[in-house]
Protein backbone atom coordinates (compact mmCIF):
# COMPACT_ATOMS: atom_id res chain seq x y z
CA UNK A 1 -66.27 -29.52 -24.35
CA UNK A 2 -63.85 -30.62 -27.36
CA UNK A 3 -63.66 -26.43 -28.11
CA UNK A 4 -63.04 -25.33 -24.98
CA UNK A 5 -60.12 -28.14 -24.91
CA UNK A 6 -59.39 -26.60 -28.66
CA UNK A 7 -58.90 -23.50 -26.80
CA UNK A 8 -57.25 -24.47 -23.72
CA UNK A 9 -54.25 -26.06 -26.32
CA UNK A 10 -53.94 -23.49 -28.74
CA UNK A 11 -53.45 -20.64 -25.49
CA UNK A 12 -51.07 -23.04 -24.02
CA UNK A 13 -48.95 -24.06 -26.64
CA UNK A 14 -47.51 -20.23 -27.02
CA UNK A 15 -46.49 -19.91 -23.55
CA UNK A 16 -45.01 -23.16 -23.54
CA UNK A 17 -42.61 -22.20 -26.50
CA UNK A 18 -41.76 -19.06 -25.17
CA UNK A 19 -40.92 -20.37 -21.84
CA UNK A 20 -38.54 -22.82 -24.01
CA UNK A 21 -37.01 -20.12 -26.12
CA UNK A 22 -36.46 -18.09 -23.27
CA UNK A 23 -32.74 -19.50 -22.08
CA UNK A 24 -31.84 -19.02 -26.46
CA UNK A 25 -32.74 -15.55 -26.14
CA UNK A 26 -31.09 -15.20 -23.01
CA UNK A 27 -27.95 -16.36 -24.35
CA UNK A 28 -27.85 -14.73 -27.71
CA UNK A 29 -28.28 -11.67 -24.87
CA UNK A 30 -25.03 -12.85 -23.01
CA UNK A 31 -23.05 -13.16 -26.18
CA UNK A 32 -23.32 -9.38 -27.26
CA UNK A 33 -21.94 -7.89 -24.20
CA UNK A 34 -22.50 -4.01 -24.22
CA UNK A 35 -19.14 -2.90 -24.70
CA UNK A 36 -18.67 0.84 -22.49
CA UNK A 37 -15.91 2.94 -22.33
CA UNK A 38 -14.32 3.97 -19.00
CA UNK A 39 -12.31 7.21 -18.22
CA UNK A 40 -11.18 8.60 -15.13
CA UNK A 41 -9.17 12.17 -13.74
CA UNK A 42 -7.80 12.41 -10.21
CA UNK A 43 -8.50 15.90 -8.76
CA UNK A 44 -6.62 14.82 -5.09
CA UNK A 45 -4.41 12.05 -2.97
CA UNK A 46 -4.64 12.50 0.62
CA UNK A 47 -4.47 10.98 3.95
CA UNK A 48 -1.47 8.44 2.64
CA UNK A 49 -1.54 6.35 5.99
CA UNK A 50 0.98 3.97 6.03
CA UNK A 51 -0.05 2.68 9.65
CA UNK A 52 -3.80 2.29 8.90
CA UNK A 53 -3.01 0.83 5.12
CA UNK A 54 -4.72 3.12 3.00
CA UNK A 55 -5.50 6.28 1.46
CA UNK A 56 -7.65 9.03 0.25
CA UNK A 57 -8.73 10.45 -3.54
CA UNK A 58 -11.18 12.50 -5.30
CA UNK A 59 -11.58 11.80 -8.72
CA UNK A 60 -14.18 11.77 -11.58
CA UNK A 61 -15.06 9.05 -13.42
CA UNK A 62 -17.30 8.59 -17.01
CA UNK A 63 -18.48 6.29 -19.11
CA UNK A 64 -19.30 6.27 -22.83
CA UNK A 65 -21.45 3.18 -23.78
CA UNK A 66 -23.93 2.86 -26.16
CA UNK A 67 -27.30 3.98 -26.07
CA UNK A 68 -29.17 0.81 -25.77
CA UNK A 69 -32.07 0.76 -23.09
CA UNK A 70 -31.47 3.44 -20.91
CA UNK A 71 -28.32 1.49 -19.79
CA UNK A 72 -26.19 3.98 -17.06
CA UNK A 73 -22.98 2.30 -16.38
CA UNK A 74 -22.04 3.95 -13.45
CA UNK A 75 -25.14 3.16 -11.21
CA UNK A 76 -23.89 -0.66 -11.80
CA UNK A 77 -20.68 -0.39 -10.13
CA UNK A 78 -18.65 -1.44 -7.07
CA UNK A 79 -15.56 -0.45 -5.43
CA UNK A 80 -13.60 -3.65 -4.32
CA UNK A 81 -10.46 -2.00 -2.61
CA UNK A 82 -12.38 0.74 -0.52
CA UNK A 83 -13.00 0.79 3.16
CA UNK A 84 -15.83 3.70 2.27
CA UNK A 85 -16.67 5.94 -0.44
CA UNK A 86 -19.41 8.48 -1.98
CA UNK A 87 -20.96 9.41 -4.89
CA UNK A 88 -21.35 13.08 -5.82
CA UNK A 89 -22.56 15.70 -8.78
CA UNK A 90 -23.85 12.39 -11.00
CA UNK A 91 -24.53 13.19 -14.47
CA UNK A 92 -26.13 11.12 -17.48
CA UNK A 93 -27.36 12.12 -20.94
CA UNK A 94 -27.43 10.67 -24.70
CA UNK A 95 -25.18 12.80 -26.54
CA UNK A 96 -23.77 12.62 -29.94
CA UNK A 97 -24.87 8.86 -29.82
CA UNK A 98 -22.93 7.62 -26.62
CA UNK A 99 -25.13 7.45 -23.24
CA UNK A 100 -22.56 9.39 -20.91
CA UNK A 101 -22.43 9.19 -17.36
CA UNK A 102 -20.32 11.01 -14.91
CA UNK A 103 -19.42 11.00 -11.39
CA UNK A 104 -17.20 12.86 -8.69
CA UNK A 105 -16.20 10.11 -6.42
CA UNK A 106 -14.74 10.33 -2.51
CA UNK A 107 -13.20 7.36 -0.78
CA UNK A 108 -10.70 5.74 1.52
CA UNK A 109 -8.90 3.27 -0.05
CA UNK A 110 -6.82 0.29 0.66
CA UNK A 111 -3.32 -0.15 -0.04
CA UNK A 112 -0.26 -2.46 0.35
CA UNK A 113 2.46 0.01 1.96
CA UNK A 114 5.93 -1.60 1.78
CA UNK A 115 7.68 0.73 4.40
CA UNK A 116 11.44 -1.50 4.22
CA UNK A 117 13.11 1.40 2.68
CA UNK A 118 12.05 4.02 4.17
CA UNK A 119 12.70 7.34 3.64
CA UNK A 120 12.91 5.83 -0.12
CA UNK A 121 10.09 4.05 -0.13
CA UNK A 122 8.02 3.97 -3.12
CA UNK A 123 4.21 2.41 -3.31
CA UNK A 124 1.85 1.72 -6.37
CA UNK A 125 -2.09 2.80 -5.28
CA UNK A 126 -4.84 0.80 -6.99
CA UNK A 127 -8.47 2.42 -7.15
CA UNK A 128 -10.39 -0.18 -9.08
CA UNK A 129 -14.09 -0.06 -10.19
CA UNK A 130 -15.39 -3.75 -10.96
CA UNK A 131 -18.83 -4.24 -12.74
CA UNK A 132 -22.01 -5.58 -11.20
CA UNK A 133 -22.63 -7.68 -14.38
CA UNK A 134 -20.51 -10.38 -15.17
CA UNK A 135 -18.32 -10.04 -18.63
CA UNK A 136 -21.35 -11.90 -20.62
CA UNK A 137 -23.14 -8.68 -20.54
CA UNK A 138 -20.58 -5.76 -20.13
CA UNK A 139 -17.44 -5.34 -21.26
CA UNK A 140 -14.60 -2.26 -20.47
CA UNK A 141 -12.53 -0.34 -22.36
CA UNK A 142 -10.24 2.52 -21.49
CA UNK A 143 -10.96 6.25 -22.81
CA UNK A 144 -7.68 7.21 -22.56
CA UNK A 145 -6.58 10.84 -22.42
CA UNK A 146 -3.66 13.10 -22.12
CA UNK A 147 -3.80 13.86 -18.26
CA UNK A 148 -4.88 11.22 -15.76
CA UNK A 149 -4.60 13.49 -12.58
CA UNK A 150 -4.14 17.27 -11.66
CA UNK A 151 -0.58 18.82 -11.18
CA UNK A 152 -1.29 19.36 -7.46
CA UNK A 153 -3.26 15.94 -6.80
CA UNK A 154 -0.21 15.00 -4.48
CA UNK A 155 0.48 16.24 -1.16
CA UNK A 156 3.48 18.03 0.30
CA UNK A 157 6.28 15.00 1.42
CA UNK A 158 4.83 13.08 -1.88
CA UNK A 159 5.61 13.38 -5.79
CA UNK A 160 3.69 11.21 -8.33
CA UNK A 161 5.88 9.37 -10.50
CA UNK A 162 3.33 7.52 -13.14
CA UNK A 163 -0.63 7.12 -13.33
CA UNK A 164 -1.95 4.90 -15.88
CA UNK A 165 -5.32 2.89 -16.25
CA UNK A 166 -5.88 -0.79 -16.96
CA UNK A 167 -9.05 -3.16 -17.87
CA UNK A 168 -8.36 -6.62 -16.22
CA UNK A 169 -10.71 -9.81 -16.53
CA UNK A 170 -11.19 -10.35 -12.46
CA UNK A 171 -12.75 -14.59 -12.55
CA UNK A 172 -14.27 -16.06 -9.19
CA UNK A 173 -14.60 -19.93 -8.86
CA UNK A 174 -18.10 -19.59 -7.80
CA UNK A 175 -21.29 -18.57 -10.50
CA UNK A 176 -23.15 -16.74 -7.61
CA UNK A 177 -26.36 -19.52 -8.76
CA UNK A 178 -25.93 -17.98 -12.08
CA UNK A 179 -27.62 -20.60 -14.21
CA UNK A 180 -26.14 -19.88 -17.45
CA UNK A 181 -22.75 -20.58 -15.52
CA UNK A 182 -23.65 -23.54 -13.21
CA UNK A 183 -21.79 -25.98 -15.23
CA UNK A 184 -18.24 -24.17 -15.18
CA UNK A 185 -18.82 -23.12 -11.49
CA UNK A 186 -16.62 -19.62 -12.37
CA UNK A 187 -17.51 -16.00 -12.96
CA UNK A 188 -15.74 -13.42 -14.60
CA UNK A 189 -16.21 -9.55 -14.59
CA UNK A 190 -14.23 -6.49 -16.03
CA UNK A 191 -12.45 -4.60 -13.47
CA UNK A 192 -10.96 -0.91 -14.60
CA UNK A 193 -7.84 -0.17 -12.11
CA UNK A 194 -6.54 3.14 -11.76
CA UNK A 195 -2.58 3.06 -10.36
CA UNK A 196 -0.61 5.76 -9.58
CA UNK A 197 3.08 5.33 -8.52
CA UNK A 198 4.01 7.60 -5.87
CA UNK A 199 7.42 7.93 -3.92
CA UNK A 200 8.55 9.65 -0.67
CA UNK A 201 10.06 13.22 -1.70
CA UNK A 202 10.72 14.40 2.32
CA UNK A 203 13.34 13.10 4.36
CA UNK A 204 12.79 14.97 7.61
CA UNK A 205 10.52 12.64 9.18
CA UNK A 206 12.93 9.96 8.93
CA UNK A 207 15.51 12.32 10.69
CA UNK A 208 13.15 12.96 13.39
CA UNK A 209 13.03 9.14 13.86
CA UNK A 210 16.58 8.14 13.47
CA UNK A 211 17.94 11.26 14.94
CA UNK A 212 17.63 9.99 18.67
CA UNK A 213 19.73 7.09 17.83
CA UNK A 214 22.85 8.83 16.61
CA UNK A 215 22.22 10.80 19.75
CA UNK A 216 21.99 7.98 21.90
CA UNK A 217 25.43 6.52 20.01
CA UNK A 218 27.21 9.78 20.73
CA UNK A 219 26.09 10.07 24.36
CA UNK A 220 27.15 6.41 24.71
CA UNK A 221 30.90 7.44 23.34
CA UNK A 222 31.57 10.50 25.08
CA UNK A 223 31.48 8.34 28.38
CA UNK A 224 35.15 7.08 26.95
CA UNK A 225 36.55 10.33 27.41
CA UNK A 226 37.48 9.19 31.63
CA UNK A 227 39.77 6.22 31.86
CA UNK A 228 38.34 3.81 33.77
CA UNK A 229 40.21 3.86 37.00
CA UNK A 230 37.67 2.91 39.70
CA UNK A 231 34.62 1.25 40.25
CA UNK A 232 32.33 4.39 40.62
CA UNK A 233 33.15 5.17 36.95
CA UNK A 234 32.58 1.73 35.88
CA UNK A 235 29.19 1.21 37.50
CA UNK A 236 28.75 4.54 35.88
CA UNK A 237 29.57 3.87 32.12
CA UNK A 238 27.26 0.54 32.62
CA UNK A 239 24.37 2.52 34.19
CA UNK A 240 24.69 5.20 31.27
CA UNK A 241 24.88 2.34 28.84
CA UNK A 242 22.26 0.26 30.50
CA UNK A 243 19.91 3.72 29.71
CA UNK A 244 21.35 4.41 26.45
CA UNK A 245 19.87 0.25 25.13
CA UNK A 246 16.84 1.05 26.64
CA UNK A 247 16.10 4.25 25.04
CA UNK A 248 17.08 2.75 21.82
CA UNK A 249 14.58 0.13 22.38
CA UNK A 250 12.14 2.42 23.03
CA UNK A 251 12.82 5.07 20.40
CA UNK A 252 12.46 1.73 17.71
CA UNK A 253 9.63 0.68 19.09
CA UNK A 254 7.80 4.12 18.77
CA UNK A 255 9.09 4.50 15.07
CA UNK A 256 7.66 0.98 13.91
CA UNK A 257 4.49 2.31 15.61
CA UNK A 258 4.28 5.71 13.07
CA UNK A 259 5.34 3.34 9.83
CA UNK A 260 3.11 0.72 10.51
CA UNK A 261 5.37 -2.11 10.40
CA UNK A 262 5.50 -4.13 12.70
CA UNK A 263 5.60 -7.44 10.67
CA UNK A 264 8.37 -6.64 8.50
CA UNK A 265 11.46 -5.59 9.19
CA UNK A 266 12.26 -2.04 7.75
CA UNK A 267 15.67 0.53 7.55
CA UNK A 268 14.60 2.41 10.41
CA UNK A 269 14.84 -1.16 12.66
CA UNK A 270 18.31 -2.14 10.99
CA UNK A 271 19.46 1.14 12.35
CA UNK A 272 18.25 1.24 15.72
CA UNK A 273 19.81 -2.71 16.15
CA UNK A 274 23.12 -1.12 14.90
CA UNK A 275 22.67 1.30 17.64
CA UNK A 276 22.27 -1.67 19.94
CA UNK A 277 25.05 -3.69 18.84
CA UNK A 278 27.37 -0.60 19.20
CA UNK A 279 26.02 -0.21 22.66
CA UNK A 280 26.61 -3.89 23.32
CA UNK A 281 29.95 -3.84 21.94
CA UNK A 282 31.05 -1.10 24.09
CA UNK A 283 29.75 -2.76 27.46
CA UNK A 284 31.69 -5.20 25.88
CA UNK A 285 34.65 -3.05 26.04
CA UNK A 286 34.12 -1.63 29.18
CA UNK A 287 33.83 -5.10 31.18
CA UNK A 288 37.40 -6.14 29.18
CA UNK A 289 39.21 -3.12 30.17
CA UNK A 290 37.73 -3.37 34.19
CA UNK A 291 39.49 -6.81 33.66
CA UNK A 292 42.77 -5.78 31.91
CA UNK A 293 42.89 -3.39 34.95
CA UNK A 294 42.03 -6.01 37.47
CA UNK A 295 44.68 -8.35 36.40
CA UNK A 296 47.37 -5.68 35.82
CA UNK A 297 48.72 -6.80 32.15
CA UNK A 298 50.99 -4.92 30.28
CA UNK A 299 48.49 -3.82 28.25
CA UNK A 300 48.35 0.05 28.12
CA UNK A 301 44.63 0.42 29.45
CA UNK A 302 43.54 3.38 28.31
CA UNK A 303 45.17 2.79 24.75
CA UNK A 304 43.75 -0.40 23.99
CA UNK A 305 40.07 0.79 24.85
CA UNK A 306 40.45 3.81 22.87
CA UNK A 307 41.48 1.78 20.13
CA UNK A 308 38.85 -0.88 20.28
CA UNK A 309 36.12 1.79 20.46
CA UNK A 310 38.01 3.86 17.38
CA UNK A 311 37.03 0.04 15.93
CA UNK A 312 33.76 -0.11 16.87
CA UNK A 313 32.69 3.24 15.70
CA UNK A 314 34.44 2.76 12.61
CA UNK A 315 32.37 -0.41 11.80
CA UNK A 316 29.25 1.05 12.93
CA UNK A 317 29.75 4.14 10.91
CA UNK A 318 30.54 1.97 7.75
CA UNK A 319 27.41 -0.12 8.31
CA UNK A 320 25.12 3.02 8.56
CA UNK A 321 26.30 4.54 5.57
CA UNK A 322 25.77 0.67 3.50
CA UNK A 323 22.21 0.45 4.95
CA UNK A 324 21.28 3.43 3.88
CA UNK A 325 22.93 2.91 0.33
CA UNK A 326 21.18 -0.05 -0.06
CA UNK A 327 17.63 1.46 0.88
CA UNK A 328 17.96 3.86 -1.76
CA UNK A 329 19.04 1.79 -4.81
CA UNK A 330 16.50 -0.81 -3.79
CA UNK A 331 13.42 1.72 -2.95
């Protein structure tokens, strides 16, 4: 009986130690995080969709880390910014003493689109590739090279204007039950952000937007021409005017649609309020001068509202030409 307790204690003791050395190994582990290099190339941008926030892109991506345990970077990583993506053509070998993996990727990707200044708008577009494993057991760097995407990666209406790529320590107040972390109650994890800086190189769209408003403005003047000597032409001018606000409204309405904007207030709604104030303006006018006639001052009618509308057009003009000014220093 005392040998088989003999026994019993000498078995057990071992397990017991190793089950206490266990969390010391563990964390000699977690202080020697495997340290990979990260390098990407952009092959395409498509789909930039202002209105839906986000984007398209091809690119590939590799990894150089070293060759401890079989350890494939890219099978441990997510994708924080996309709505979708796949994973194509993977590659992985031990070569020249770096395990190197490789991977074509295809996703739609979120983005912040600031559309105030369009047509000079300019947006930065962030694909970032965050670790599964915390920073306690890998780390990033960059493997920077020459070219970060293809001359023809852009789209027609687009131009590229910088690409670079940046390693940033991403922390969470949470340890996801981590118990190596349950006293700090925070995470942190090593997130590689490609960001390429595009701008807006067409301007046609915005003339196919704007365009109905100047038309709208000059439709709205050219009623001026006939003095207004009787009520048929005034119930005229206000019925013409009445349509010309409306379509403005409409035509604004239908371009905050395309940008995507409807909770910020963009150049393409400053101009089609100008349009509305210089419609006002000349109701305005028109309800004065029915007055002036009514009354029969001295006031040379016809004159007098020519004048007032030379004004008006004048300051709508100049207010036009200082939005758009604006919009493109600022975009």
């Amino acid at each position: 009986m005392a040998a088989a307790l003999i026994y019993f204690w000498m078995n057990l003791t071992p397990s017991v130690a190793a089950s206490e050395q266990a969390p010391a190994d563990f964390e000699v582990k977690r202080a020697k995080p495997l340290v990979c290099k990260v390098g990407a190339y952009i092959t395409s941008l498509h789909d930039l969709n202002p209105s839906t926030g986000s984007f398209r892109a091809d690119l590939w991506v590799w990894t150089l880390c070293p060759p401890v345990g079989g350890y494939e970077a890219l099978k441990h990583i997510e994708f924080p910014g996309a709505n979708s993506f796949e994973l194509h053509n993977y590659w992985h070998v031990v070569k020249d003493g770096s395990s190197w993996s490789l991977v074509k990727i295809a996703g739609e990707f979120r983005a912040r689109w600031d559309m105030r200044s369009f047509p000079f708008d300019r947006h930065r577009l962030v694909i970032a590739l965050e670790s599964e494993e915390d920073a306690f057991a890998i780390r990033y760097t960059l493997d920077k090279s020459d070219n970060l995407q293809s001359l023809d990666a852009i789209p027609a209406g687009w131009k590229i204007e910088s690409s670079k790529m940046a390693v940033r320590r991403i922390e969470y107040q949470t340890a996801f039950g981590d118990p190596a972390l349950i006293e700090q109650q925070s995470s942190a994890y090593d997130r590689v952000e490609v960001i390429i800086d595009v701008a807006r190189d067409e301007y046609s769209s915005f003339l196919k937007m704007t365009g109905p408003v100047y038309v709208i403005a000059t439709s709205a003047l050219m009623i001026f021409i006939v003095a207004l000597e009787s009520a048929s032409i005034l119930l005229s001018r206000l019925s013409l005017l009445g349509a010309s606000l409306f379509s403005d409204v409409i035509n604004m309405q239908k371009g905050t649609s395309e940008l995507g904007a409807q909770d910020i207030f963009t150049l393409n709604d400053a101009i089609h309020i100008l349009g509305l104030l210089l419609i006002i303006t000349l109701i305005e006018i028109t309800v004065y001068t029915w007055k002036v006639n009514a009354t029969r001052e001295s006031l040379p009618t016809l004159t007098g509202e020519r004048r007032w509308v030379f004004t008006a057009v004048v300051l709508y003009i100049a207010c036009n030409l200082a939005l758009l000014i604006e919009a493109g220093i600022s975009g």
